[in-house]
N, C-alpha and C. Protein backbone atom coordinates (compact mmCIF):
# COMPACT_ATOMS: atom_id res chain seq x y z
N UNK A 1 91.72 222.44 32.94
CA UNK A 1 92.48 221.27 33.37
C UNK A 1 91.88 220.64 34.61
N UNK A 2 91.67 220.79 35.62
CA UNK A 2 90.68 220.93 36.63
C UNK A 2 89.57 220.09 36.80
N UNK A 3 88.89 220.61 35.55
CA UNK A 3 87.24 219.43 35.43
C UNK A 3 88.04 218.68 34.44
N UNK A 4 88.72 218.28 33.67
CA UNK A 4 88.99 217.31 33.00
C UNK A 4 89.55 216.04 34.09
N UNK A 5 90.24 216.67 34.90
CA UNK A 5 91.33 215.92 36.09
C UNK A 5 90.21 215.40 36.82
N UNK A 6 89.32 216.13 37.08
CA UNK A 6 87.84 215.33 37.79
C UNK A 6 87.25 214.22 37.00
N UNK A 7 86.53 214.66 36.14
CA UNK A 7 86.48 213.89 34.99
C UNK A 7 86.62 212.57 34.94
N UNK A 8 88.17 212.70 34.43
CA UNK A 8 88.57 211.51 34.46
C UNK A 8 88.70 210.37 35.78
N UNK A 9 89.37 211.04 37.22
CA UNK A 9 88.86 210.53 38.25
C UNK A 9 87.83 209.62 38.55
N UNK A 10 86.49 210.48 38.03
CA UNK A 10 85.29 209.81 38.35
C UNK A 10 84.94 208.79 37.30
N UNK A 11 85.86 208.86 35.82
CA UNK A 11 85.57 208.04 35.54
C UNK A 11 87.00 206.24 35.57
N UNK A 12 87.23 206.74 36.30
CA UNK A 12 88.03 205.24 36.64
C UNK A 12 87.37 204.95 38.11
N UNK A 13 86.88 205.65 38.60
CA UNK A 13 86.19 204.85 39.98
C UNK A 13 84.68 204.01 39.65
N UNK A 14 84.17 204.70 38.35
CA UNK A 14 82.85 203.92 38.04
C UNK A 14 83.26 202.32 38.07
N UNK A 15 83.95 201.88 37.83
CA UNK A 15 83.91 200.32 37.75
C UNK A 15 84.22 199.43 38.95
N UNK A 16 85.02 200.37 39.94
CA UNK A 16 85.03 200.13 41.23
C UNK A 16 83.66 199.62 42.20
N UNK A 17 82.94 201.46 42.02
CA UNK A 17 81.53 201.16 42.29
C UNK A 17 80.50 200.14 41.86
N UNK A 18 80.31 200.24 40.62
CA UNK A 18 79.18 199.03 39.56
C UNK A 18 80.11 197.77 40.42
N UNK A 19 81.35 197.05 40.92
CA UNK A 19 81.53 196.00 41.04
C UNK A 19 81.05 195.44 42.92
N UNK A 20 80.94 196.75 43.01
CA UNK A 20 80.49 196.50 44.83
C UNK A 20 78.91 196.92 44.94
N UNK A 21 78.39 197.44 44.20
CA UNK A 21 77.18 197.18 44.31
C UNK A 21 76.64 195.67 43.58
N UNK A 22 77.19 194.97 43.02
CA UNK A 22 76.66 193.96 42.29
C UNK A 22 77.40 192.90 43.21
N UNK A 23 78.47 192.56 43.92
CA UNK A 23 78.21 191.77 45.29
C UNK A 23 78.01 191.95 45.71
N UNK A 24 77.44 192.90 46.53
CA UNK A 24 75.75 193.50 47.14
C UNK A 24 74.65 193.02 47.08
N UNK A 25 74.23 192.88 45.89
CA UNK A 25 73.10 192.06 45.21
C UNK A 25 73.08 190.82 45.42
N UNK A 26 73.98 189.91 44.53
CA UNK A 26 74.62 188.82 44.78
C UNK A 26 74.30 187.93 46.46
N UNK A 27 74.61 188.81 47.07
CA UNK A 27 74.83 188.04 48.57
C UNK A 27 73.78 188.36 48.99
N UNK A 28 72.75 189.54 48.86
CA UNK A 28 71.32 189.62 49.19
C UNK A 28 70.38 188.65 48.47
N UNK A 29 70.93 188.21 47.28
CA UNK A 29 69.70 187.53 46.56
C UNK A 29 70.50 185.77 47.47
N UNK A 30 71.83 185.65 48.11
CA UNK A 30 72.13 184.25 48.37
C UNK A 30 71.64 183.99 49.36
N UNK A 31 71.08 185.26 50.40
CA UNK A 31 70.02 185.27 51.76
C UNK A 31 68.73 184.76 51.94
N UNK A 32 68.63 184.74 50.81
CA UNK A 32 66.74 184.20 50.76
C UNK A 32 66.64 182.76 50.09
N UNK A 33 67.69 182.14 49.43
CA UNK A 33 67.28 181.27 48.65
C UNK A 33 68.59 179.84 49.01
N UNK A 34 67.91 178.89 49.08
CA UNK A 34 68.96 177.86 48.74
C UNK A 34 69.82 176.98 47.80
N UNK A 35 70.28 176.07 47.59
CA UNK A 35 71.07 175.70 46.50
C UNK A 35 69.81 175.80 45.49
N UNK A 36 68.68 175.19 45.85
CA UNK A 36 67.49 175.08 44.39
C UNK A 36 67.32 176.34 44.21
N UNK A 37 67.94 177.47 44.73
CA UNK A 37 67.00 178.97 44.14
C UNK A 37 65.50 179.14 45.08
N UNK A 38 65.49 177.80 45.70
CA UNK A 38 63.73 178.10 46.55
C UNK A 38 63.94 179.04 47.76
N UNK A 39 62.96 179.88 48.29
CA UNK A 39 63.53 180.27 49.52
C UNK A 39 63.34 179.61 50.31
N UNK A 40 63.83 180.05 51.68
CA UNK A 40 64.29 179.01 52.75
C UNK A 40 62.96 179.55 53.51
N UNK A 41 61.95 179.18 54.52
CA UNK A 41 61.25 179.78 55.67
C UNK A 41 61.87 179.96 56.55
N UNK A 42 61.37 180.92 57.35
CA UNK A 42 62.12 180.90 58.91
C UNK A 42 62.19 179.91 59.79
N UNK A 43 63.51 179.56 60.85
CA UNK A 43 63.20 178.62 61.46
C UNK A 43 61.41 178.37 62.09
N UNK A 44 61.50 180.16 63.09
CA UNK A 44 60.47 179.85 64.01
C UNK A 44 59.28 179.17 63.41
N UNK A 45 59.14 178.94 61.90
CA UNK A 45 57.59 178.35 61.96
C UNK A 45 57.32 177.06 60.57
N UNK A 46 58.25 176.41 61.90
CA UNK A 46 58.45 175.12 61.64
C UNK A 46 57.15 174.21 62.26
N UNK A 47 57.01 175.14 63.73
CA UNK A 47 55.60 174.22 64.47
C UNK A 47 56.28 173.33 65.14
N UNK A 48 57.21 172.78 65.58
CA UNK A 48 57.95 172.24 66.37
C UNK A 48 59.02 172.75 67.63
N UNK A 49 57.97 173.83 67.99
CA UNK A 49 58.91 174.36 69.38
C UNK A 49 57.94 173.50 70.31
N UNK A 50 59.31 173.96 71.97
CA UNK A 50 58.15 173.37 73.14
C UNK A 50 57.92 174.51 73.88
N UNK A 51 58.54 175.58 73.58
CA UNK A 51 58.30 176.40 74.69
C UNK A 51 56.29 176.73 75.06
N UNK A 52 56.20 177.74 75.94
CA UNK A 52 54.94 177.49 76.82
C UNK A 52 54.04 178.27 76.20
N UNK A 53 53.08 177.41 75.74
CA UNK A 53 51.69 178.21 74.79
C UNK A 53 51.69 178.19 73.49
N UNK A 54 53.01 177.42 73.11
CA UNK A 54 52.70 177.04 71.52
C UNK A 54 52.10 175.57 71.56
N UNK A 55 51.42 175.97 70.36
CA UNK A 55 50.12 174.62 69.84
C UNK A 55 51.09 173.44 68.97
N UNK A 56 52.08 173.42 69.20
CA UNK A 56 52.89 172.27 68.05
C UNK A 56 53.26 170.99 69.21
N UNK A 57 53.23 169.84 68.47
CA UNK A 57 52.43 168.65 68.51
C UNK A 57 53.87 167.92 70.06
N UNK A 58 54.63 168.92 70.50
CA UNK A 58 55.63 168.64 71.43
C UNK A 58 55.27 169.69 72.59
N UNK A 59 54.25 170.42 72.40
CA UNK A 59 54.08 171.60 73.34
C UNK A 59 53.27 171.25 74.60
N UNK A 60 53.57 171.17 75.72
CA UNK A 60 53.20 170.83 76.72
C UNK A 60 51.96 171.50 77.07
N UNK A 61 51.42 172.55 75.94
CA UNK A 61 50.09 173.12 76.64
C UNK A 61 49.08 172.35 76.28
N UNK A 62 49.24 171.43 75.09
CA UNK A 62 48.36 170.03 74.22
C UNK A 62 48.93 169.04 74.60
N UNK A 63 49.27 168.52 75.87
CA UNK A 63 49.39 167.19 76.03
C UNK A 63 48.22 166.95 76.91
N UNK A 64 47.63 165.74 77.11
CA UNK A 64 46.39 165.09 77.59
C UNK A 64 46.46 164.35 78.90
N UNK A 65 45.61 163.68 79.19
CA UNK A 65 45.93 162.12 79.72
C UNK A 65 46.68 161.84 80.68
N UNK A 66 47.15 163.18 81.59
CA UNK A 66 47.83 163.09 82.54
C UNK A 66 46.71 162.38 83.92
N UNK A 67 47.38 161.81 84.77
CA UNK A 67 46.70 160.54 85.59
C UNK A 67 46.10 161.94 86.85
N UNK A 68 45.19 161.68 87.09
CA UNK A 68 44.26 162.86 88.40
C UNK A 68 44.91 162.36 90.00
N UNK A 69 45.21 163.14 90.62
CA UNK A 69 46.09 163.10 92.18
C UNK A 69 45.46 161.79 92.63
N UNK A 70 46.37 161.33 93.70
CA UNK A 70 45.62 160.46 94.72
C UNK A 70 44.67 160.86 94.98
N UNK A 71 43.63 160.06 95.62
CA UNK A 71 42.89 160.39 96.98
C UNK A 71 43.12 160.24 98.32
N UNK A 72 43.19 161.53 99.14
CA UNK A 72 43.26 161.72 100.16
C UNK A 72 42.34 161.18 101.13
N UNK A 73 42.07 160.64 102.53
CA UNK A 73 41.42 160.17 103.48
C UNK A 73 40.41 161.20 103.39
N UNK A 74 40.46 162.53 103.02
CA UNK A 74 39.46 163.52 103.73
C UNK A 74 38.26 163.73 102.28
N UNK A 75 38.70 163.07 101.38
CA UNK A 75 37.75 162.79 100.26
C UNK A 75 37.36 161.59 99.69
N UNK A 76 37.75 161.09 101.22
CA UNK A 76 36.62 159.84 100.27
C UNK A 76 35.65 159.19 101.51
N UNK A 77 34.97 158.83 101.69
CA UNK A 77 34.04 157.87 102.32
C UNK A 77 33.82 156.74 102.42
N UNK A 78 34.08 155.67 103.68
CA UNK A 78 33.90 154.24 103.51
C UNK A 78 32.71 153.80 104.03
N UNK A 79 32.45 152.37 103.90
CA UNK A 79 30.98 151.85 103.72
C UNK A 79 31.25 150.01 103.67
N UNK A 80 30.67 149.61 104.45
CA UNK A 80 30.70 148.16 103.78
C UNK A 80 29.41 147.69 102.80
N UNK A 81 29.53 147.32 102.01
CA UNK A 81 28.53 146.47 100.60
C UNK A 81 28.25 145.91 100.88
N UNK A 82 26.82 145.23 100.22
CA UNK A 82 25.94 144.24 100.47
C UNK A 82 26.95 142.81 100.94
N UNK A 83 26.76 142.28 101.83
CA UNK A 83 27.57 141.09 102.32
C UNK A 83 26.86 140.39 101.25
N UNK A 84 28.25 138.72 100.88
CA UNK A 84 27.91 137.96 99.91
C UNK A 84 28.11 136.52 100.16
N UNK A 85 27.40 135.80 101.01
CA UNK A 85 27.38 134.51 101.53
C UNK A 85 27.70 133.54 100.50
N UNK A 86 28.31 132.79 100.57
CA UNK A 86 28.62 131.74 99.83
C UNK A 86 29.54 129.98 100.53
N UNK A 87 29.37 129.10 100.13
CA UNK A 87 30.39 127.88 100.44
C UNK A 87 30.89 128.52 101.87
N UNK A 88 30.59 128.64 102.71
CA UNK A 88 31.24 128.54 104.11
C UNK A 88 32.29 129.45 104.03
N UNK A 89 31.42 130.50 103.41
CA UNK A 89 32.38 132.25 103.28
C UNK A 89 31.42 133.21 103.94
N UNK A 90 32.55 134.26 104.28
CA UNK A 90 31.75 135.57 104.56
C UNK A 90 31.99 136.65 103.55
N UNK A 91 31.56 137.20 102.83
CA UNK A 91 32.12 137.76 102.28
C UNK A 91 31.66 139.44 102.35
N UNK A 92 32.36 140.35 102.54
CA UNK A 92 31.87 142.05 102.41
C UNK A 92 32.83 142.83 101.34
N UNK A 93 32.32 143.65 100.69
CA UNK A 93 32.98 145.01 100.00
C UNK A 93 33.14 145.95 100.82
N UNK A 94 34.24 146.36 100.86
CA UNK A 94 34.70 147.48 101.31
C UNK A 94 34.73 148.69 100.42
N UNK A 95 33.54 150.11 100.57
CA UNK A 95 33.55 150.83 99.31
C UNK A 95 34.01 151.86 99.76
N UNK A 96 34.80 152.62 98.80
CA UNK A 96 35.22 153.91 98.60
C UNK A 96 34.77 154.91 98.17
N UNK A 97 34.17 155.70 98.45
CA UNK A 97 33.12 156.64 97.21
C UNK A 97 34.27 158.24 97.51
N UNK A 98 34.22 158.67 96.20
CA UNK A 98 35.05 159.74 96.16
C UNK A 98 33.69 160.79 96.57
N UNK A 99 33.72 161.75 97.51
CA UNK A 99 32.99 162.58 97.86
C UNK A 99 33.53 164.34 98.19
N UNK A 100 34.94 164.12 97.17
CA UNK A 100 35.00 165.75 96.91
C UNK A 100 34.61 165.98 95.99
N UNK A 101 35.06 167.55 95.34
CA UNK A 101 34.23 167.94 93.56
C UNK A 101 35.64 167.80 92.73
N UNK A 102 36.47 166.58 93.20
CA UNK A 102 37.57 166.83 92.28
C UNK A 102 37.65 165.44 91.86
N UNK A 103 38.36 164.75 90.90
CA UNK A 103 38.63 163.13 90.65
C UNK A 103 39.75 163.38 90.98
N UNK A 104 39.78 162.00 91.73
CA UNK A 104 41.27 161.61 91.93
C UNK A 104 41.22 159.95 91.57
N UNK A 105 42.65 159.39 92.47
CA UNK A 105 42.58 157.88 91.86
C UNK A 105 43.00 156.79 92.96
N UNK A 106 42.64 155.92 93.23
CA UNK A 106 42.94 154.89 94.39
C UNK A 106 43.24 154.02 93.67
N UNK A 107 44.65 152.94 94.28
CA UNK A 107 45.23 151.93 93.55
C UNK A 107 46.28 151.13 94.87
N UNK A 108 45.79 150.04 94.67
CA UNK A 108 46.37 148.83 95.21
C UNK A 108 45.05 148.40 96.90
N UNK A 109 45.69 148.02 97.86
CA UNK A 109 44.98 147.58 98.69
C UNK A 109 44.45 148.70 99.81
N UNK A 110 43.34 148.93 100.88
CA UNK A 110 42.89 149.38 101.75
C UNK A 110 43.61 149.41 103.02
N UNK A 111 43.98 149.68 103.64
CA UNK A 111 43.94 149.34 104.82
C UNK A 111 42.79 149.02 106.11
N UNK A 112 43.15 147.53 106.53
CA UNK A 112 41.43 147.22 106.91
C UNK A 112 41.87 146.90 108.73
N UNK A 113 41.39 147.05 109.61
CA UNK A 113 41.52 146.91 111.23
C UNK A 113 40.00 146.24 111.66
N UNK A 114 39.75 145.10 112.11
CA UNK A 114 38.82 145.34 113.07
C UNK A 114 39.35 146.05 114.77
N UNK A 115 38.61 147.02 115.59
CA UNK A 115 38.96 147.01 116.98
C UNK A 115 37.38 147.32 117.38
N UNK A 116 37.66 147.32 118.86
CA UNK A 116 36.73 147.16 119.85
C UNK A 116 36.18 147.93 119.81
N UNK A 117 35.51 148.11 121.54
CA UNK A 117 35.11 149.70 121.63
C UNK A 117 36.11 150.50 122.20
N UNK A 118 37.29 149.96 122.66
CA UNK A 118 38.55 150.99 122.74
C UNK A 118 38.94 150.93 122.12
N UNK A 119 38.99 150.46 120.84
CA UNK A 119 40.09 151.20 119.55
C UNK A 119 41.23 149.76 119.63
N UNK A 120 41.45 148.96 120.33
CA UNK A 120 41.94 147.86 120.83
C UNK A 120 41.50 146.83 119.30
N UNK A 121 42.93 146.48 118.06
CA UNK A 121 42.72 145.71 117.20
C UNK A 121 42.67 144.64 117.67
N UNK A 122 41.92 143.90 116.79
CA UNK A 122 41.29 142.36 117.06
C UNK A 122 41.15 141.49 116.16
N UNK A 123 42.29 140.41 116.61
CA UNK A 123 42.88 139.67 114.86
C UNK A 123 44.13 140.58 114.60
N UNK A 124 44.65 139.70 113.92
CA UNK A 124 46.31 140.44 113.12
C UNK A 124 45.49 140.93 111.49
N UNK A 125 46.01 141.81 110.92
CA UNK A 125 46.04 142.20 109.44
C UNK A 125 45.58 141.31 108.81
N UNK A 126 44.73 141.61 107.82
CA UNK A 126 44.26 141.11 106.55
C UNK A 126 45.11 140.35 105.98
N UNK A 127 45.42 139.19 105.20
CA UNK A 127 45.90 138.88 104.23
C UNK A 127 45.42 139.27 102.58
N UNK A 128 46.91 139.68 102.25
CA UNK A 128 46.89 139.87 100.98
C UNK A 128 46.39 139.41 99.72
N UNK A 129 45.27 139.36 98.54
CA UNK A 129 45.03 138.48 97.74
C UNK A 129 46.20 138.78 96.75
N UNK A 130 47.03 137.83 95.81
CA UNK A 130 48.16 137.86 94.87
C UNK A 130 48.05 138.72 93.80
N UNK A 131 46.70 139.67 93.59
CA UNK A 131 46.10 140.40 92.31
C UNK A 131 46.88 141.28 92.49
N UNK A 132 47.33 142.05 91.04
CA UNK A 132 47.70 143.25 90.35
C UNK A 132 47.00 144.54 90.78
N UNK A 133 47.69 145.16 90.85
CA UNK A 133 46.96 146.66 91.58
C UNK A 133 47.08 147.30 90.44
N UNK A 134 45.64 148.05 90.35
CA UNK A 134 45.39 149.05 88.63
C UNK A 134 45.13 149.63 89.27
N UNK A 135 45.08 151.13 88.97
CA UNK A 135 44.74 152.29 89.36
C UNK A 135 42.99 152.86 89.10
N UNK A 136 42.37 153.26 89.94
CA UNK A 136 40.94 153.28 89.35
C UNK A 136 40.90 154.20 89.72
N UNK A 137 40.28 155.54 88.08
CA UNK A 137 39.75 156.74 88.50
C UNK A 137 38.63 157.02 89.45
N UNK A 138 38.19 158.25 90.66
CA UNK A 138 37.26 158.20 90.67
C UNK A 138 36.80 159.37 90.36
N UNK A 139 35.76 159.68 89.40
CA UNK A 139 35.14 161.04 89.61
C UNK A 139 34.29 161.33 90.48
N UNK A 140 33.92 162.88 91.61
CA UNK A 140 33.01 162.98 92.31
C UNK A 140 31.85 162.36 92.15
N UNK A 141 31.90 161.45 93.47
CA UNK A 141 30.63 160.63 93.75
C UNK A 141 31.01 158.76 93.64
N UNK A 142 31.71 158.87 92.28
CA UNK A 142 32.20 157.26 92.20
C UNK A 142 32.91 156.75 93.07
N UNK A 143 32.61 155.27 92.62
CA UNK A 143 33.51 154.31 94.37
C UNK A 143 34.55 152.92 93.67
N UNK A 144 35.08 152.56 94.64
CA UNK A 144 35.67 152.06 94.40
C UNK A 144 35.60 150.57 94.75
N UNK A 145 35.56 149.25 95.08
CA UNK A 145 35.32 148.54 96.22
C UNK A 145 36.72 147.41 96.38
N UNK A 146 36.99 146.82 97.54
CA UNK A 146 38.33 145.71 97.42
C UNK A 146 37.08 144.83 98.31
N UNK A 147 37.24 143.48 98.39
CA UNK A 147 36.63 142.27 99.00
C UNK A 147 37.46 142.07 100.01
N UNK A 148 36.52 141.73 101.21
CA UNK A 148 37.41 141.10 102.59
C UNK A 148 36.20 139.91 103.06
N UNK A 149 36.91 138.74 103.26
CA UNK A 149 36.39 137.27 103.33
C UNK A 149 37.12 136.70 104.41
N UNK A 150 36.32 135.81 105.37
CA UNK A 150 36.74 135.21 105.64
C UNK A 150 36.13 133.87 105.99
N UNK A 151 36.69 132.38 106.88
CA UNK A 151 35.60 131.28 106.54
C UNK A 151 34.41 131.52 107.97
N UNK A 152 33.42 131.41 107.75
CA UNK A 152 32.05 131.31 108.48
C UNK A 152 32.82 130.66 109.77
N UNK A 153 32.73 131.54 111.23
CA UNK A 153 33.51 131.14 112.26
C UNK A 153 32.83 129.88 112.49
N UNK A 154 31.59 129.88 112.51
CA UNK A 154 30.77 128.65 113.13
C UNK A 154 30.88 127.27 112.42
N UNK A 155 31.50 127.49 111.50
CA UNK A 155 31.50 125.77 110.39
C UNK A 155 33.18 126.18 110.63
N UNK A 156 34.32 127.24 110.59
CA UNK A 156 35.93 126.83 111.06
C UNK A 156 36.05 126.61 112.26
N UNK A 157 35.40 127.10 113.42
CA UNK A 157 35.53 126.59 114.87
C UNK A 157 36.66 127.77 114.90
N UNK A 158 36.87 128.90 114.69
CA UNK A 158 37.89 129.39 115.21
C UNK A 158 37.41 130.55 116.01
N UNK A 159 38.55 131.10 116.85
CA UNK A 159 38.28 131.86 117.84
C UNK A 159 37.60 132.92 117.71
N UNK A 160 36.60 133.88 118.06
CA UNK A 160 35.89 134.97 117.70
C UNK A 160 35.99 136.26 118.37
N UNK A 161 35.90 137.30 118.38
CA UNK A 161 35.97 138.28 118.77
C UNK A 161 34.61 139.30 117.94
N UNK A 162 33.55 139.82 118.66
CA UNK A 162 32.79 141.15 118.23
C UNK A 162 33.28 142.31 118.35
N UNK A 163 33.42 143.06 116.73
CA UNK A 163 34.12 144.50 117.12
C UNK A 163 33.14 145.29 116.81
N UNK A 164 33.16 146.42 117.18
CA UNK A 164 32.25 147.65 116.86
C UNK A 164 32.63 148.65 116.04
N UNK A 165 33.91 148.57 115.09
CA UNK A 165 34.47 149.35 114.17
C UNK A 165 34.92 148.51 112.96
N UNK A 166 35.26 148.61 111.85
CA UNK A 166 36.36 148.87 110.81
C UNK A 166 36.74 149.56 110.51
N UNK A 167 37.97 149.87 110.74
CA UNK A 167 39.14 150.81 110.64
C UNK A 167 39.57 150.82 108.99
N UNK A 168 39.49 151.64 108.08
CA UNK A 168 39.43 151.60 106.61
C UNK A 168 40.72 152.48 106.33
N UNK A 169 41.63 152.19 105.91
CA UNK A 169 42.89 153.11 105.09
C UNK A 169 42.97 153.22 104.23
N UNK A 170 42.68 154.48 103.45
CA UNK A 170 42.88 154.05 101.73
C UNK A 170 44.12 153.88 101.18
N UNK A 171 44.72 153.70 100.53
CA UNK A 171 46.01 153.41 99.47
C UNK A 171 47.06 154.31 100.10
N UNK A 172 47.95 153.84 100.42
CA UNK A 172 49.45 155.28 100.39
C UNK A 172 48.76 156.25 101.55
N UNK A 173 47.55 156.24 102.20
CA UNK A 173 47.24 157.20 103.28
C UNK A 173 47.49 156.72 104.59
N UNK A 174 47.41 157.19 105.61
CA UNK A 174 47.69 157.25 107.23
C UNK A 174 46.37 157.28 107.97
N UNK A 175 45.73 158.27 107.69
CA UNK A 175 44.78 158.42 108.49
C UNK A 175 43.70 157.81 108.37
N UNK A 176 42.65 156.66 108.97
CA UNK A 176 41.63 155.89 109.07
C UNK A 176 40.66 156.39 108.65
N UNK A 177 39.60 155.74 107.94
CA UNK A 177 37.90 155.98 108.03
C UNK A 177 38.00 155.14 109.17
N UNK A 178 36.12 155.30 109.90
CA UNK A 178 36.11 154.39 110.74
C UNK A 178 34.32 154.30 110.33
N UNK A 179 34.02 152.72 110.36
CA UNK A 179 32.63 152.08 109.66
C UNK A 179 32.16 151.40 111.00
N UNK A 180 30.69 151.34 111.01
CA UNK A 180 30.31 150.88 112.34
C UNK A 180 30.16 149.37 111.26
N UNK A 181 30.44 148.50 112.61
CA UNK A 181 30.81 147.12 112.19
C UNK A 181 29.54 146.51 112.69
N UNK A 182 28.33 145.94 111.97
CA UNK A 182 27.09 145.29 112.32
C UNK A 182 26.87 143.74 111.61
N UNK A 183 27.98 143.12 111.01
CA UNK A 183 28.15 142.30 110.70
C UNK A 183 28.52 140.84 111.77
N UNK A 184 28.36 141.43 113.16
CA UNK A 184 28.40 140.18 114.15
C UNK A 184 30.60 139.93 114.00
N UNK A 185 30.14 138.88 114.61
CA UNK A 185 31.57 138.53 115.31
C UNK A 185 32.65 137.61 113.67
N UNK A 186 33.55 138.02 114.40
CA UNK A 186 35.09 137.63 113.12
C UNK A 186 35.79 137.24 113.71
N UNK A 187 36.47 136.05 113.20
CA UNK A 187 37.60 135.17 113.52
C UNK A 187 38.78 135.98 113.75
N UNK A 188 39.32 135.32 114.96
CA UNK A 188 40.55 135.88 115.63
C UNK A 188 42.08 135.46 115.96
N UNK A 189 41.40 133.81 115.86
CA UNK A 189 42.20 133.06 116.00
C UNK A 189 42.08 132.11 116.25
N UNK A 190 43.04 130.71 115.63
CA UNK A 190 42.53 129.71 115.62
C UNK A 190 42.55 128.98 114.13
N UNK A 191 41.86 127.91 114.05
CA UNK A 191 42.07 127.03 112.45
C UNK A 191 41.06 128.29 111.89
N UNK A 192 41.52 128.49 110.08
CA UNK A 192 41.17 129.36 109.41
C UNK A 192 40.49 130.29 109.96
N UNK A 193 41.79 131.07 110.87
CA UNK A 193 41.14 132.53 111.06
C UNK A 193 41.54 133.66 110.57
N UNK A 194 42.15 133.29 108.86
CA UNK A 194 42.71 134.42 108.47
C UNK A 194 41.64 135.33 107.66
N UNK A 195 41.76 136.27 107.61
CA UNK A 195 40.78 137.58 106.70
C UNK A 195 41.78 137.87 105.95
N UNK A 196 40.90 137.87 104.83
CA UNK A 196 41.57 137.97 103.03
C UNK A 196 40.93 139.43 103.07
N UNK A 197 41.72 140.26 101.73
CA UNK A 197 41.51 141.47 101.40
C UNK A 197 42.01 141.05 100.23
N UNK A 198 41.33 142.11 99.41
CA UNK A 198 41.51 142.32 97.95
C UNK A 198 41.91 143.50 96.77
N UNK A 199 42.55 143.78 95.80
CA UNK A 199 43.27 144.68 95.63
C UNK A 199 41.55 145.71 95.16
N UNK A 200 41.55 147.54 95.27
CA UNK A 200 40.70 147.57 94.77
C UNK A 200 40.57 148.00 93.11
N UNK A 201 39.13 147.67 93.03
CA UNK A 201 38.21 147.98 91.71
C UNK A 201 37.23 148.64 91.64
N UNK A 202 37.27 149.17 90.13
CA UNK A 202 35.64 150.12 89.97
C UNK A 202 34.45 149.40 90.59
N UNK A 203 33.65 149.84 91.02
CA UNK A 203 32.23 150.02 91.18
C UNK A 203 32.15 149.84 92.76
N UNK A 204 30.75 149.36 93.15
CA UNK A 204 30.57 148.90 94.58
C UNK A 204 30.75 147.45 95.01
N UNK A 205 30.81 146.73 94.08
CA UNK A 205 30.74 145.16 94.33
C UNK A 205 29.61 144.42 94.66
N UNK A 206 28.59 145.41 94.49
CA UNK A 206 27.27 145.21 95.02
C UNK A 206 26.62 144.37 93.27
């Protein structure tokens, strides 16, 4: 009586079992696949993360074209350019040559001073020319140049002053180059004694 009572037991639980192993199945085979039956991939490799050191097309370790630092006063070098006579002009370039081992970028106007031999400015500020300020790379060694003009003192009659410096500021900086000034005497004051400056550009102007 015993093993029959077992027996039978085990056999009314078989259908119990066979029905929980087969939604078992069921929900393992609904894990891998979507409504089409296709399987699904994993999110992660989609190729569209940003985190740091993945190569997908939002990942900040493949972006390009980012713009190179200012230039600082202590990397670059000023110079005046071949002077350029013309119509009852004076005309000089003011050059920039980048002279660290790094590129950087200069954009908009110089800062330009004539003074004496005490450091004593002579003339008010440059005037502004109305041009657009672009940003110009420089790589070690390249220059930059802006134009400063003014009219031939001796055909404007205006007041003169000889300085022995130009005082050079580059863009957004504080601290001066200083250029020995051998270009003779500049208007100070008086009918057309203003000095024009110009926004700068690639090359020397030469």
């Amino acid at each position: 009586m015993g093993r029959a009572r077992t027996f039978h037991s085990l056999h009314r639980a078989t259908p119990l079992v066979t029905a929980v192993a087969l939604l078992g199945l069921l929900a393992a085979c609904d894990d891998g696949a979507g409504s089409s039956g296709a399987a699904q991939p994993p999110a992660a490799t989609s190729g569209r993360t940003t985190g740091p050191g993945t190569v997908g097309t939002e990942s900040p370790v493949t972006q390009s074209g980012a713009a190179a630092p200012r230039c600082r006063t202590s990397e670059l070098r000023a110079s005046i350019g071949r002077p350029s006579p013309g119509a009852g002009q004076r005309n000089f370039p003011i050059v920039l040559t980048n002279s660290a081992d790094r590129t950087c970028t200069v954009r908009g106007y110089p800062g330009a001073a004539f003074v004496d031999a005490s450091g004593k400015q002579l003339g008010p500020d440059p005037q502004r020319s109305p041009d657009t300020p672009t940003a110009v790379t420089l790589a070690p060694g390249r220059s930059a140049w802006a134009g400063l003009s003014f009219a031939s003192p001796e055909i404007s009659g205006a007041r003169t002053a000889l300085p022995t410096t130009l005082l050079v500021t580059p863009p957004d900086e504080r601290d001066p180059l200083k250029v020995t000034w051998t270009a003779g005497e500049v208007p100070v004051a008086g009918n057309e004694s203003a000095v024009r400056l110009t926004v700068l550009q690639p090359g020397t102007g030469g």
